[in-house]
N, C-alpha and C. Protein backbone atom coordinates (compact mmCIF):
# COMPACT_ATOMS: atom_id res chain seq x y z
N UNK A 1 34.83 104.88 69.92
CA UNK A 1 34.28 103.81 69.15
C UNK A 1 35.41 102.94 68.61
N UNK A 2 35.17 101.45 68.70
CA UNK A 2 36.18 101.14 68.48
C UNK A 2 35.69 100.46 66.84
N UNK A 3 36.69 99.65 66.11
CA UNK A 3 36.61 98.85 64.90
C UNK A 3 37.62 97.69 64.94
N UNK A 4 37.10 96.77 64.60
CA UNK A 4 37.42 95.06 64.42
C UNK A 4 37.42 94.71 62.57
N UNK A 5 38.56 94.29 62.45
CA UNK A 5 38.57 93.61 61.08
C UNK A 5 39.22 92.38 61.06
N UNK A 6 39.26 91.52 60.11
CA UNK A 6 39.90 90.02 60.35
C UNK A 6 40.74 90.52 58.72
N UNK A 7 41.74 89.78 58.99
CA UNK A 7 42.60 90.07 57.47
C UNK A 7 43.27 88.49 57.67
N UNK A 8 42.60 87.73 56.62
CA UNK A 8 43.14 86.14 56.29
C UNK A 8 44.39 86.21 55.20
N UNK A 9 45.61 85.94 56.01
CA UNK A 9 46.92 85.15 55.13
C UNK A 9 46.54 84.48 53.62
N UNK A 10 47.55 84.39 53.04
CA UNK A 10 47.71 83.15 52.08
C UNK A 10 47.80 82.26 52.86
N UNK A 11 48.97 81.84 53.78
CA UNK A 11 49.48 80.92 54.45
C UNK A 11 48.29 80.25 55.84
N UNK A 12 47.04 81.07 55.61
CA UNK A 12 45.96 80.40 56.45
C UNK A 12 46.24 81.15 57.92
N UNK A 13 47.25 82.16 58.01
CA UNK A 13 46.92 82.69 59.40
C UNK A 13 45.63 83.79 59.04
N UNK A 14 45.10 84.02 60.65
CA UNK A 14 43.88 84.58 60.53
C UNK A 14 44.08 85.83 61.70
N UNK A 15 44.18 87.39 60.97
CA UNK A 15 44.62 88.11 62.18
C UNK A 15 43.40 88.93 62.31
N UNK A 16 42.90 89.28 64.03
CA UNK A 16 41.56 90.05 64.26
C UNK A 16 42.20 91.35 64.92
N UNK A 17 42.01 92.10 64.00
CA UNK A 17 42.74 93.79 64.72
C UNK A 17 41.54 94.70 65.21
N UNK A 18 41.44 94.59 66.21
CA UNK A 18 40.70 95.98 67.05
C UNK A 18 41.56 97.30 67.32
N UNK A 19 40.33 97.94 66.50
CA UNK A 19 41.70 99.83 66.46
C UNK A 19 39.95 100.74 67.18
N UNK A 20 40.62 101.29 68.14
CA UNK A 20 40.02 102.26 69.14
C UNK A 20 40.46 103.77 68.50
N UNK A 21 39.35 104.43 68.45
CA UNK A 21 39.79 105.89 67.80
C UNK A 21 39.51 106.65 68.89
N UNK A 22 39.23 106.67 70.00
CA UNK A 22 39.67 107.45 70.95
C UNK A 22 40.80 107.55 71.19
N UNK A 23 41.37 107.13 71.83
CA UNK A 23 42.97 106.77 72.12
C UNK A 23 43.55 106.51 71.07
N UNK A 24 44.64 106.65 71.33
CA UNK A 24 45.97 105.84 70.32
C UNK A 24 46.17 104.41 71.82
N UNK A 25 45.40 103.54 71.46
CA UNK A 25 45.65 101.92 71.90
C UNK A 25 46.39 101.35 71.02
N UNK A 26 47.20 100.15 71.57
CA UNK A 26 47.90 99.11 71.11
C UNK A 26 47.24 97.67 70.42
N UNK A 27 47.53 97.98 68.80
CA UNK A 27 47.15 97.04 68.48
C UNK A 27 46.50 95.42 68.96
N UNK A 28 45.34 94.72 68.87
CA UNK A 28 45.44 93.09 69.11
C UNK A 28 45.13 92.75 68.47
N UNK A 29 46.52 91.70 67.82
CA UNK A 29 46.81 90.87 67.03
C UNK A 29 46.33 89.48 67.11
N UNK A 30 45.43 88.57 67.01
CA UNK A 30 44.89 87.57 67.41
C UNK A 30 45.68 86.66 65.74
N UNK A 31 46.68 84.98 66.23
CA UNK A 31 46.89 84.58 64.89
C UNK A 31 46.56 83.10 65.45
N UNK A 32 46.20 82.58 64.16
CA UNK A 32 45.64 81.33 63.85
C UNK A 32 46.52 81.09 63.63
N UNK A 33 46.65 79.43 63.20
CA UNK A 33 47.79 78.21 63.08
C UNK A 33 46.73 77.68 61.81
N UNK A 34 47.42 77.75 60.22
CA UNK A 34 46.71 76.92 59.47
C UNK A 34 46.35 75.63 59.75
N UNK A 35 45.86 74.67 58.74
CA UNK A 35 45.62 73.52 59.15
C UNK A 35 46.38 72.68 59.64
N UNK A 36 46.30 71.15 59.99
CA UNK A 36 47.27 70.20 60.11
C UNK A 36 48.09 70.05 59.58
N UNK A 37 48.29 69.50 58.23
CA UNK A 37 49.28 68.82 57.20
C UNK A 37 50.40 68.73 57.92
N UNK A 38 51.21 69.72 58.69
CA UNK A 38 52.34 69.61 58.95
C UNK A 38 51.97 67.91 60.10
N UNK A 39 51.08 68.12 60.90
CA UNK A 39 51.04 66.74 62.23
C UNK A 39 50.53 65.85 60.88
N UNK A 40 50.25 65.36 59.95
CA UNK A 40 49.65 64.63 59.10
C UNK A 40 50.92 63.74 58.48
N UNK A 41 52.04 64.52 57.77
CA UNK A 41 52.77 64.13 57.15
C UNK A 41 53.71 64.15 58.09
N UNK A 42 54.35 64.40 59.52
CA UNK A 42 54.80 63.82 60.34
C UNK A 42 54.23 62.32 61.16
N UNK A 43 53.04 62.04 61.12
CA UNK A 43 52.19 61.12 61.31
C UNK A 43 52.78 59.61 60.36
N UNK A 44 52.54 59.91 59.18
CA UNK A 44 52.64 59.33 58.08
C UNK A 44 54.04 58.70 57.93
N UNK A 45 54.97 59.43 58.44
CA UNK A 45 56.49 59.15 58.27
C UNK A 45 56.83 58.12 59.35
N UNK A 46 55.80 58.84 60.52
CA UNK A 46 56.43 57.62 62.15
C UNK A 46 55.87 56.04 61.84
N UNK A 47 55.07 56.12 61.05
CA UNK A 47 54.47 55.06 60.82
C UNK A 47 54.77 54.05 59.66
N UNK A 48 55.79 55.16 58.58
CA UNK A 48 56.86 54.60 57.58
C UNK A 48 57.95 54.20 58.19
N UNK A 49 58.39 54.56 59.49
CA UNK A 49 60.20 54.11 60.06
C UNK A 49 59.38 52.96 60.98
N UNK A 50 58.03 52.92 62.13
CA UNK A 50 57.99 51.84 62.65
C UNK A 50 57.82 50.39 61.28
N UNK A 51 57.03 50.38 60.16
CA UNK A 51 57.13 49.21 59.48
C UNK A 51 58.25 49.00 58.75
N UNK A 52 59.08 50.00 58.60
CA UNK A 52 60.58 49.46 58.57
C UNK A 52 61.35 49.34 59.40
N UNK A 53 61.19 49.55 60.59
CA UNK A 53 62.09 48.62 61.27
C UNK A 53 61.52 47.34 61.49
N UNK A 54 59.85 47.13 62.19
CA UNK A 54 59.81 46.14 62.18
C UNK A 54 60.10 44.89 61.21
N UNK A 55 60.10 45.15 59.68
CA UNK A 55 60.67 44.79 58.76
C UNK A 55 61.58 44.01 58.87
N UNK A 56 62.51 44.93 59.31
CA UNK A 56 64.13 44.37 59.73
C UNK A 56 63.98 43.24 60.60
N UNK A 57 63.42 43.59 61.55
CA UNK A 57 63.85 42.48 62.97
C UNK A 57 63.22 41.56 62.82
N UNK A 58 61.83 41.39 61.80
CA UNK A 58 61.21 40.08 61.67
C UNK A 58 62.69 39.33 60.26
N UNK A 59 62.97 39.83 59.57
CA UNK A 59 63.73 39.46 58.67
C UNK A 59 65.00 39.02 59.30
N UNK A 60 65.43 39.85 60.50
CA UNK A 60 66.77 39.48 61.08
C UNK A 60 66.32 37.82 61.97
N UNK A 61 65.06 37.99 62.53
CA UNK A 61 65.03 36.69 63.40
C UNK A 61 64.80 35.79 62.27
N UNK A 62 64.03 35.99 61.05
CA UNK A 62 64.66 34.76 60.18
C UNK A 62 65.30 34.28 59.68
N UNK A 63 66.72 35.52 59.70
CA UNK A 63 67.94 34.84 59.27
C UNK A 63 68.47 34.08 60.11
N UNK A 64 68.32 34.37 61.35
CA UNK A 64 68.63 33.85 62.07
C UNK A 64 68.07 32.16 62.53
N UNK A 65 67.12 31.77 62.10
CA UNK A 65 66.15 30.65 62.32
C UNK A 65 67.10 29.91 60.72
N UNK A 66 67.16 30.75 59.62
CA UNK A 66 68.08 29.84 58.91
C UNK A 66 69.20 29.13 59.11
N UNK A 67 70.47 30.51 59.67
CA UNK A 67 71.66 29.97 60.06
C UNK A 67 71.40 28.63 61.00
N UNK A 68 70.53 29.19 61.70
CA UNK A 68 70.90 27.66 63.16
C UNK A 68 70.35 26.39 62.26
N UNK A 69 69.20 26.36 61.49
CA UNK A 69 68.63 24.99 60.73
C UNK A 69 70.10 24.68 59.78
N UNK A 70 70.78 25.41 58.82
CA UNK A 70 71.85 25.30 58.94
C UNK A 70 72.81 24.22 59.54
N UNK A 71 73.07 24.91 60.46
CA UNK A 71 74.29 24.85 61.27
C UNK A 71 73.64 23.28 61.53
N UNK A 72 72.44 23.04 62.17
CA UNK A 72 71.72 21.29 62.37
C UNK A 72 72.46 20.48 61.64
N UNK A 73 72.15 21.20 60.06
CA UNK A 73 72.11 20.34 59.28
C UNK A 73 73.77 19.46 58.82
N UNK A 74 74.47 20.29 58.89
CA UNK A 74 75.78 20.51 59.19
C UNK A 74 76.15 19.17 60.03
N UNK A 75 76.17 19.77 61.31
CA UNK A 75 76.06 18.67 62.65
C UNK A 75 75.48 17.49 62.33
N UNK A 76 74.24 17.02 61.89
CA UNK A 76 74.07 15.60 61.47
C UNK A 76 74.67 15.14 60.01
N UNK A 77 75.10 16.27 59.14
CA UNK A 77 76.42 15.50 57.89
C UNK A 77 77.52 14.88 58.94
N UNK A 78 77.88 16.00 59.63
CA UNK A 78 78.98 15.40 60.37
C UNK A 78 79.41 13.95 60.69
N UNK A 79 78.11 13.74 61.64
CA UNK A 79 77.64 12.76 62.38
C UNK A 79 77.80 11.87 61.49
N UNK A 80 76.91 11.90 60.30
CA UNK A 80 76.41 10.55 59.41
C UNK A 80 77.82 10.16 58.55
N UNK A 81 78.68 10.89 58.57
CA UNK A 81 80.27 10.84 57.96
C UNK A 81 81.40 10.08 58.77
N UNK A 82 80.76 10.56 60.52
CA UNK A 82 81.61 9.57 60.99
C UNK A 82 81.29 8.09 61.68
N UNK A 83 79.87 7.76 61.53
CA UNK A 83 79.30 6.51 61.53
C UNK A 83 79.60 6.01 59.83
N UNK A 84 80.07 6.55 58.47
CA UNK A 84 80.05 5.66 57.86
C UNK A 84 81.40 5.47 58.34
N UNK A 85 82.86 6.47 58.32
CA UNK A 85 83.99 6.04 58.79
C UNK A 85 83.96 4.72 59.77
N UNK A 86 83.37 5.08 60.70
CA UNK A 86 83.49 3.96 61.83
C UNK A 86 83.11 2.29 60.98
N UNK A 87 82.17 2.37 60.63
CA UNK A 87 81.45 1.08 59.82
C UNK A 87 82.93 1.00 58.83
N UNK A 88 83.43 1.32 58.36
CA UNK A 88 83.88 1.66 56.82
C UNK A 88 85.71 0.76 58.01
N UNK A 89 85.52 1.37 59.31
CA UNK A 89 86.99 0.89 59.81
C UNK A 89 86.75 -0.24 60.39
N UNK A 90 85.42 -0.47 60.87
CA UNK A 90 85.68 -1.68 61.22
C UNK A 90 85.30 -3.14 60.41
N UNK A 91 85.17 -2.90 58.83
CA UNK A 91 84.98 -3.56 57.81
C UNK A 91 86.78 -3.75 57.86
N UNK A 92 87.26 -3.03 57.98
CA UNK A 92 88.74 -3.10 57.37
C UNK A 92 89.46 -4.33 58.20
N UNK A 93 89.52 -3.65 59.31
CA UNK A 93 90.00 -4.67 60.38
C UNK A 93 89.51 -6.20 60.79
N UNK A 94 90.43 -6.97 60.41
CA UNK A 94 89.57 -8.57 60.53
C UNK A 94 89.35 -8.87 62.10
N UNK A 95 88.11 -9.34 62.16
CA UNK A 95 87.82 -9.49 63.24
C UNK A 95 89.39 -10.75 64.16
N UNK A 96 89.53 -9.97 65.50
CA UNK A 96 90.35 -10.72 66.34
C UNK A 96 89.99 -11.68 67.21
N UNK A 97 88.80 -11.56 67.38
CA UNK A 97 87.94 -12.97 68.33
C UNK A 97 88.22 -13.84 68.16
N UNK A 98 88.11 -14.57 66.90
CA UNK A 98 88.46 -16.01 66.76
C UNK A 98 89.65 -16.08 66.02
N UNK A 99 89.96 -17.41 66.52
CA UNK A 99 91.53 -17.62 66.07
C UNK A 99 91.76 -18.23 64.40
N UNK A 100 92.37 -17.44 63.80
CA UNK A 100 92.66 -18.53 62.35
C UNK A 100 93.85 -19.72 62.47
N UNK A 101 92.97 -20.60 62.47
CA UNK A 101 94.03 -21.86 62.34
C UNK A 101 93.52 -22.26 61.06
């Protein structure tokens, strides 16, 4: 005749022991895996590093959209500095076309 008992963990394992009293048989140990939490709060974390990175790279392409508006802006000071020079030199210089008599 044999006998079956279940003996439940703290830790949520669940062991089913069948003991045969004829024989001296070898224990079976049957064990459960508590709940999730562990895939839950690994879950939770992959999904904390993807919105921080994406974070980053939307923030990096807008630094980047700054520097270059920037850098534009730059390039047409430039520009507008050396059209006043130019105007500004050829105010200076009396015109040579016509002759002063």
């Amino acid at each position: 005749m044999s006998t079956e008992r279940t003996v439940e963990h703290p830790d949520g394992r669940v062991e089913r022991i069948t003991e045969n009293d004829r024989a001296p048989a070898p224990t079976i140990v049957e064990r459960r895996s508590g709940g999730g939490m562990g895939g839950i709060v690994a879950l939770i974390i992959g999904l904390a590093l993807v919105l921080i990175i994406g974070w980053f790279l939307m923030n990096m392409n807008r630094n980047e959209a700054i520097e270059s508006n920037a850098v534009a802006g730059a390039a047409e000071s430039v520009g507008n500095a050396a059209d006043t020079v130019g105007e500004a030199a050829r105010d200076a210089v009396p015109d040579r076309a016509t002759p002063a008599n």
